[in-house]
Protein backbone atom coordinates (compact mmCIF):
# COMPACT_ATOMS: atom_id res chain seq x y z
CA UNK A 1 378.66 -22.05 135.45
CA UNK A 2 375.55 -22.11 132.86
CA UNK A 3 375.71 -19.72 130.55
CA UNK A 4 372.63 -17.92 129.93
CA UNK A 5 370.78 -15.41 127.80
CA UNK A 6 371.64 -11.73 128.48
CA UNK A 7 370.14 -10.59 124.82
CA UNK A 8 368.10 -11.27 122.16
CA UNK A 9 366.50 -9.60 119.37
CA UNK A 10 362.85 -10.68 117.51
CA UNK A 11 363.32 -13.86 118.15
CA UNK A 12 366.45 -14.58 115.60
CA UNK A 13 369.62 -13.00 117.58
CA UNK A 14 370.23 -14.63 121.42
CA UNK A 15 373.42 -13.44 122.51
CA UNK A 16 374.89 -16.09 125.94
CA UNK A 17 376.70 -14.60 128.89
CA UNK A 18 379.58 -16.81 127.75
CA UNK A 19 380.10 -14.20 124.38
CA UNK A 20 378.45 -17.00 122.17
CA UNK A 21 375.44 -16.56 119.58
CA UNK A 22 372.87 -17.77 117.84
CA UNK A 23 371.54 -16.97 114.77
CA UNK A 24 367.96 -18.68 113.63
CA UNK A 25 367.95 -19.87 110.16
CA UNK A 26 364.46 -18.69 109.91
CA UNK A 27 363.52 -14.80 109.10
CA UNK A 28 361.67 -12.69 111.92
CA UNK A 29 359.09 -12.00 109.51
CA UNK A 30 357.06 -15.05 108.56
CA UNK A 31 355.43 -13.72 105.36
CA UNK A 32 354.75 -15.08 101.75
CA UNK A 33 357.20 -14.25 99.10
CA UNK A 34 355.01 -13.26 96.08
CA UNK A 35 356.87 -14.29 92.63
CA UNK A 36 354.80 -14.21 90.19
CA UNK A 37 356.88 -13.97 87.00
CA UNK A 38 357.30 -10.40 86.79
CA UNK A 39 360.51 -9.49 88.15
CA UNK A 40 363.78 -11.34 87.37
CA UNK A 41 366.10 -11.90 90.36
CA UNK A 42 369.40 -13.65 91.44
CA UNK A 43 372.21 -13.65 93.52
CA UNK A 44 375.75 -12.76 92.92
CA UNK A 45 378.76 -13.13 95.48
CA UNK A 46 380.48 -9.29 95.88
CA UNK A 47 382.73 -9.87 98.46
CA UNK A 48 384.74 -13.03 98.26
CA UNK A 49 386.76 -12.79 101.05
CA UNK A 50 383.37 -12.47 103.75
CA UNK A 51 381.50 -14.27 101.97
CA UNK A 52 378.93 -11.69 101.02
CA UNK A 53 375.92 -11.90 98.55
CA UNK A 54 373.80 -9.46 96.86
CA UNK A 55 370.22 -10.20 95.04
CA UNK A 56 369.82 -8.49 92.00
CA UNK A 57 366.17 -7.33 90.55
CA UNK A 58 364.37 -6.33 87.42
CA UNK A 59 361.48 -6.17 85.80
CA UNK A 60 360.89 -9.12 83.65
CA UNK A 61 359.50 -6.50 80.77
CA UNK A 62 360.96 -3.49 81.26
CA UNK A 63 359.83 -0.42 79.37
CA UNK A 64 363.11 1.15 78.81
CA UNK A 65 366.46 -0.87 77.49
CA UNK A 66 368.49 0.78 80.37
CA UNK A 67 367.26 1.22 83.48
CA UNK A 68 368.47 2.85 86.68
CA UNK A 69 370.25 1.58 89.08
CA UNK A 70 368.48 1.92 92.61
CA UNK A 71 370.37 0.22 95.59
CA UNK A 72 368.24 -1.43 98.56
CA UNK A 73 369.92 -2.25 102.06
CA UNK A 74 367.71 -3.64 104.31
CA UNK A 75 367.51 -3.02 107.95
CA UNK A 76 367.18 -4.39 111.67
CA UNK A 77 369.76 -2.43 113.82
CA UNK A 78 372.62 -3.33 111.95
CA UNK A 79 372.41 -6.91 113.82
CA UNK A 80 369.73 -8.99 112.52
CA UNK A 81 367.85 -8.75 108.29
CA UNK A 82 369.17 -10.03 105.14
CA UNK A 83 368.42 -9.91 101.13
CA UNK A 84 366.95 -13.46 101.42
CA UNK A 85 364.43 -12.54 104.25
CA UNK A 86 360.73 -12.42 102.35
CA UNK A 87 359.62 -9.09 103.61
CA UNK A 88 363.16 -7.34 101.56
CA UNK A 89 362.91 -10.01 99.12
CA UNK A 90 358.74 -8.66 98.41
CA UNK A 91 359.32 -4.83 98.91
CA UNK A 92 362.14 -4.96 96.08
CA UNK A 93 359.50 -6.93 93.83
CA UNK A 94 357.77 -3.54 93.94
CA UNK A 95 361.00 -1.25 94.02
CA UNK A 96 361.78 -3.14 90.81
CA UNK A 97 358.34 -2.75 89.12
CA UNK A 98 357.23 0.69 89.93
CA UNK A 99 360.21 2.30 89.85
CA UNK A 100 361.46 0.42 86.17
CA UNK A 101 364.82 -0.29 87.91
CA UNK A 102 367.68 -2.39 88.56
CA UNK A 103 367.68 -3.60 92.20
CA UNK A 104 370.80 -3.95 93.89
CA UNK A 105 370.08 -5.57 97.46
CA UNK A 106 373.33 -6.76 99.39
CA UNK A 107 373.99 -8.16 102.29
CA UNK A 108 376.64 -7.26 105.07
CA UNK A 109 378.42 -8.61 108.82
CA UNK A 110 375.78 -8.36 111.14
CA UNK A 111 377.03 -7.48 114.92
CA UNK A 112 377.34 -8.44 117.19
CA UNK A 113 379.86 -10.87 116.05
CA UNK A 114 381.08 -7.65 113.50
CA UNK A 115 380.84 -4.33 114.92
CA UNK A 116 380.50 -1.32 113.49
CA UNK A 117 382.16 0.11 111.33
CA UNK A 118 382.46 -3.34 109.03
CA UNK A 119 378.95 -3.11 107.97
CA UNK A 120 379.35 0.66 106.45
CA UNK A 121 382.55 -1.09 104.71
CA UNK A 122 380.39 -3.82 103.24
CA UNK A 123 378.19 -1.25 101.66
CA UNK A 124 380.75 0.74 100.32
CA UNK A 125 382.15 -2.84 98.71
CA UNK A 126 378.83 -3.42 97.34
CA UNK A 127 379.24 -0.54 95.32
CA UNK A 128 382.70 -0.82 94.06
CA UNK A 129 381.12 -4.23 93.12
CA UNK A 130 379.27 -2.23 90.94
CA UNK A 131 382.16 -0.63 89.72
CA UNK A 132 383.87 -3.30 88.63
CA UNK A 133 380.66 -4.80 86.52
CA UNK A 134 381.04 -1.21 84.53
CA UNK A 135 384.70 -1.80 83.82
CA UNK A 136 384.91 -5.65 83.41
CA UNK A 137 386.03 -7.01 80.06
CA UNK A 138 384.22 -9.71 80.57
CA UNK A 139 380.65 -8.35 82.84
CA UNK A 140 377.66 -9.75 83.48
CA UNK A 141 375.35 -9.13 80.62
CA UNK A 142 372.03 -9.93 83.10
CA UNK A 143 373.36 -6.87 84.68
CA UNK A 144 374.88 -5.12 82.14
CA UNK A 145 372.74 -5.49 79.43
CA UNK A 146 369.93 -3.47 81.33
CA UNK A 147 371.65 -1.08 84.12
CA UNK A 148 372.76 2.30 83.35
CA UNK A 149 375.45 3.09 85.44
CA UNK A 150 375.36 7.05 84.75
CA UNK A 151 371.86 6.67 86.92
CA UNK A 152 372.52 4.94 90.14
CA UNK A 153 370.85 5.69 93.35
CA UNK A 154 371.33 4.19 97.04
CA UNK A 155 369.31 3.63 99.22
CA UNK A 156 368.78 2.24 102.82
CA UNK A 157 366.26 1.26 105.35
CA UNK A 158 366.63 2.16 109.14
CA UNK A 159 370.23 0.55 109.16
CA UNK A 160 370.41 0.48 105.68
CA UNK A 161 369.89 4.19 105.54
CA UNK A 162 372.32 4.99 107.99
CA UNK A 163 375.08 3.01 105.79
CA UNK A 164 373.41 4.90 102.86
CA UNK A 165 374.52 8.31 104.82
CA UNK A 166 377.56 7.54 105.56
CA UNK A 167 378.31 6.13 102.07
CA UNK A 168 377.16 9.40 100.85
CA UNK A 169 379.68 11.02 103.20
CA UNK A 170 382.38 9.41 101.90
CA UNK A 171 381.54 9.00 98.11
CA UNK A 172 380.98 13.32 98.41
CA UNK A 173 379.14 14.59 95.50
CA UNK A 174 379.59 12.75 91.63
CA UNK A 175 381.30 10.08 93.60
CA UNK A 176 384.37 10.37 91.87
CA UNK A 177 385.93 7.34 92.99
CA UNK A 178 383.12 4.85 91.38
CA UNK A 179 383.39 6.20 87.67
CA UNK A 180 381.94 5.63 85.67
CA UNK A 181 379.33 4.79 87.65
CA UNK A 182 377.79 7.79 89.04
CA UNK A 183 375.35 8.39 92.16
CA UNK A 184 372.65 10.65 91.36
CA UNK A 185 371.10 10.66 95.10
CA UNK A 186 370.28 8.41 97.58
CA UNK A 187 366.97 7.50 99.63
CA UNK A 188 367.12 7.36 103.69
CA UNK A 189 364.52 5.34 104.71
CA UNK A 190 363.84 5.77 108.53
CA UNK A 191 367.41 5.85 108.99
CA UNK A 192 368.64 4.56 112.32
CA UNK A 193 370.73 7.35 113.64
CA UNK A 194 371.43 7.86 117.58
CA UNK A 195 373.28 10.04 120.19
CA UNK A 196 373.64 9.73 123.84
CA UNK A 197 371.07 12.67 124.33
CA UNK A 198 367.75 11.34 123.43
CA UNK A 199 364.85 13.14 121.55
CA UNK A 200 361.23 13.93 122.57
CA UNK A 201 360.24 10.93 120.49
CA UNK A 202 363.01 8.47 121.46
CA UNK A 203 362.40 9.42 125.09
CA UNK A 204 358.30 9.12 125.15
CA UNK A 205 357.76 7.16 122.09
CA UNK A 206 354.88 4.52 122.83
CA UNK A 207 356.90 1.39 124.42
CA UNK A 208 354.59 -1.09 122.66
CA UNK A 209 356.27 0.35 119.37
CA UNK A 210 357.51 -1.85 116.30
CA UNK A 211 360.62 -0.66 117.18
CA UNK A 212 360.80 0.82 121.07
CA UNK A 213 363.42 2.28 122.56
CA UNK A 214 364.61 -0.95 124.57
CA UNK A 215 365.22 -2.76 121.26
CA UNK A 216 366.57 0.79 119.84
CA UNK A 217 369.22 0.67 122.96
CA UNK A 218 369.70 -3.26 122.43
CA UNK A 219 370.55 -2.77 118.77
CA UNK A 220 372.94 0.33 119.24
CA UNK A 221 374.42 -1.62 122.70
CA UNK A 222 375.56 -4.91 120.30
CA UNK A 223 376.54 -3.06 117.05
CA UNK A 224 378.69 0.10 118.34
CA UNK A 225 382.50 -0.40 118.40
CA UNK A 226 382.89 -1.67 122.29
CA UNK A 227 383.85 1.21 124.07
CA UNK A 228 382.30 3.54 122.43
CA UNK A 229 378.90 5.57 122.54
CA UNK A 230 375.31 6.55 121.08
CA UNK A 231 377.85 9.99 120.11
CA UNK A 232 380.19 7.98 117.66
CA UNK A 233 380.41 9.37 113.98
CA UNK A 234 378.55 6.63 112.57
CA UNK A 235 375.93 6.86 114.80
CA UNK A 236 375.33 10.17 115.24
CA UNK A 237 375.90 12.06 112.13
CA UNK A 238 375.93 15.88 114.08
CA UNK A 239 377.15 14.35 117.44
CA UNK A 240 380.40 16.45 119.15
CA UNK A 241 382.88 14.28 117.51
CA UNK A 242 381.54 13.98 113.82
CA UNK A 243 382.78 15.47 110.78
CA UNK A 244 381.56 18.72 110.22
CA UNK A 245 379.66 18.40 107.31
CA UNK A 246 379.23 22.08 105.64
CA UNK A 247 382.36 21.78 103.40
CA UNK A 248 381.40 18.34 102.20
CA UNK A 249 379.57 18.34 98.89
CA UNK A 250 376.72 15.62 98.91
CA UNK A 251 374.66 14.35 96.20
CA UNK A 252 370.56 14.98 96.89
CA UNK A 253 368.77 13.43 99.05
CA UNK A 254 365.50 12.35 100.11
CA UNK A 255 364.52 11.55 104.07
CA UNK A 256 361.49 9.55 104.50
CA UNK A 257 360.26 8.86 108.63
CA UNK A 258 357.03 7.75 109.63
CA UNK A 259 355.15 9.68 112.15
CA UNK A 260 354.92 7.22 114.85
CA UNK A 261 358.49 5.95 114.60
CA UNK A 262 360.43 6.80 117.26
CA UNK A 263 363.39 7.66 114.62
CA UNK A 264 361.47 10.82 114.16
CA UNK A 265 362.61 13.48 115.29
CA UNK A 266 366.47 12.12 114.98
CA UNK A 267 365.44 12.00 111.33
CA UNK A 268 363.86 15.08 110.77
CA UNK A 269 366.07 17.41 111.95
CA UNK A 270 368.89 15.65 110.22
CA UNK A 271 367.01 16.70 107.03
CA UNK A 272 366.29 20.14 108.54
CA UNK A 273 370.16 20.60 109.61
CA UNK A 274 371.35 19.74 105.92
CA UNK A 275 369.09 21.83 104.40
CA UNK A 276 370.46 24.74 106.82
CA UNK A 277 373.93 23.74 105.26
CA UNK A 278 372.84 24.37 101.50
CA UNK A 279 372.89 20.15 100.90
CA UNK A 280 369.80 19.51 98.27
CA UNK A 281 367.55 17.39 100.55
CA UNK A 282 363.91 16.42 100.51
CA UNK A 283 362.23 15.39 103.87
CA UNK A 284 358.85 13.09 103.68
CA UNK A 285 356.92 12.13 107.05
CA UNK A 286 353.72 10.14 106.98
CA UNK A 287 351.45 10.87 109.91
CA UNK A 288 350.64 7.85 112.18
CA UNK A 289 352.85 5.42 110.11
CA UNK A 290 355.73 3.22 112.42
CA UNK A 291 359.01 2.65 111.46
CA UNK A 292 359.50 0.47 108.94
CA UNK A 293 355.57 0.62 107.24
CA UNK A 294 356.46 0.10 103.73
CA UNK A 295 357.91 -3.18 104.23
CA UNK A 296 355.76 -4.42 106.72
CA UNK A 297 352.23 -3.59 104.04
CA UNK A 298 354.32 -2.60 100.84
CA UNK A 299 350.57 -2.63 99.43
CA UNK A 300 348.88 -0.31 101.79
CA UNK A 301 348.04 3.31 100.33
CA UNK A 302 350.82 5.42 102.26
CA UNK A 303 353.51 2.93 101.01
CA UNK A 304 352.16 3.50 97.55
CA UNK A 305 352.25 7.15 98.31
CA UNK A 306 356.02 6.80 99.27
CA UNK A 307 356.69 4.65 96.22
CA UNK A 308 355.86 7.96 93.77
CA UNK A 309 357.54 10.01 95.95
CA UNK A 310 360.77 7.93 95.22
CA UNK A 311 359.76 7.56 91.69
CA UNK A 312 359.64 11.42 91.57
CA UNK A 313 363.01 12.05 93.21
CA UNK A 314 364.74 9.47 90.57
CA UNK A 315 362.99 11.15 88.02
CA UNK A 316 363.91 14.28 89.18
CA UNK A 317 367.96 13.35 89.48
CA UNK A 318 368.15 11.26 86.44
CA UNK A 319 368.85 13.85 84.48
């Protein structure tokens, strides 16, 4: 029997009735990389053993000797994305520029071929990474000569800023376990959270959507733990199975959602249901904007708008 297609996601991820996959070499956003000098980047192997790679950023003339240390995972429903993709590669160009920071952008297993959890592992490795540059004898002066690891923030888009969560879950509050480095806050960028009982703007969100609620469904379908659902712990961070989260101490934190994206509502009233708990958190929505805006026109107005917004909140926490 023939096998044939029973997923696929932008054009990059086709998934066979058979269990096999293919990947394109190609990103699902055909845009110019713009490197024009100012930022210094390259990539360094973290995780031996999975063959993982992180690209590290900064500005080519910075203003400061040390500079803070502001991680970026990317996105795309934890199955598709990567560092080396132009529109990640771009949008930490300007991370590293306007914010005057080291960039830290790694990569992890992509499902469905690794389910959850193994990509919130990879981020968590990604930091200990980190770790280990602080500690080394022998460290990587490109790194070390300009990061100050008493000022380290991590962030995450959509995926990326669900890994960010749940690293900031386990890490708990002046992340003990990475000194000396120390986390001063982390950014959620439209973070993809779920749960099996949708919201107003998961359930009537416009279906012509960046991201709609069938590729929503397709990501969560491929990347949860088989078995499981839209309610698991990584997925849904106040679902009926998740930690409780009012005794856990948590560094600040800033929620960004666009208005439009149908993440919305998930997002916001994660921010609102910290703040009920006492957690430090800072909740941004631009009106009209879809999910993932500032990567998509990192030059428009309301991403530059979101850039100080950042800028403030490391400012803010740097202390």
């Amino acid at each position: 029997m023939a096998k044939v297609e029973v997923d696929e996601c932008r054009g990059v991820l086709k998934v066979y009735s058979d269990g096999s996959i293919w990947r394109s070499t190609e990103p699902s956003f055909r845009v110019s990389v713009v490197d024009d000098g100012s930022v210094l980047w390259k990539d360094v192997q973290f995780d031996q053993q999975n063959n993982l790679h992180l690209r590290l950023y900064k500005p080519a003339s910075a203003v400061v000797k040390k500079l803070p240390v502001f991680y970026y995972i990317h996105g795309g429903g934890f199955c598709i994305g990567s560092r080396t993709w132009p529109n990640c590669q771009n949008y930490c160009f300007k991370l590293a520029l306007a914010l005057q920071a080291v960039i830290v952008a790694p990569d992890y297993r992509l499902a469905p071929e690794n389910r959850l959890p193994l990509a919130v592992e990879d981020g968590f490795t990604s930091v200990k990474w980190l770790q280990s540059q602080a500690v080394a004898a022998e460290p990587d002066p490109w790194l070390v000569d300009s990061a100050d690891f008493t000022r380290v923030f991590i962030s995450g888009d959509s995926a990326g800023g669900n890994i960010a969560h749940n690293m900031a879950v386990r890490l708990r509050a002046g992340s003990k376990s990475l000194e000396p480095v120390q986390v001063k806050g982390y950014v959620l960028l439209a973070p993809f959270f779920g749960g099996t009982q949708l919201t107003e703007s998961e359930a009537h969100g416009p279906k012509d959507a960046f991201l709609n609620w069938e590729l929503i469904d397709r990501f969560w379908r491929l990347s949860i733990p088989v078995g499981d659902t839209m309610d698991h712990p990584l997925v849904n961070p106040f679902g009926p199975v998740s930690l409780d989260l009012e005794p856990v101490e948590l560094d600040p934190m800033l929620v960004v959602c666009g208005g439009a994206d149908l993440l919305k509502d998930r997002a916001k009233d994660y921010a609102e249901r910290l703040k009920k708990l006492g957690k430090k958190v800072e909740y941004a929505e631009f009106e009209g904007q879809q999910h993932g805006f500032f990567t998509i026109d990192p030059d428009s107005q309301v991403s530059k708008e979101l850039m100080e917004i950042i800028k403030d909140f490391i400012k803010q926490y740097s202390i």
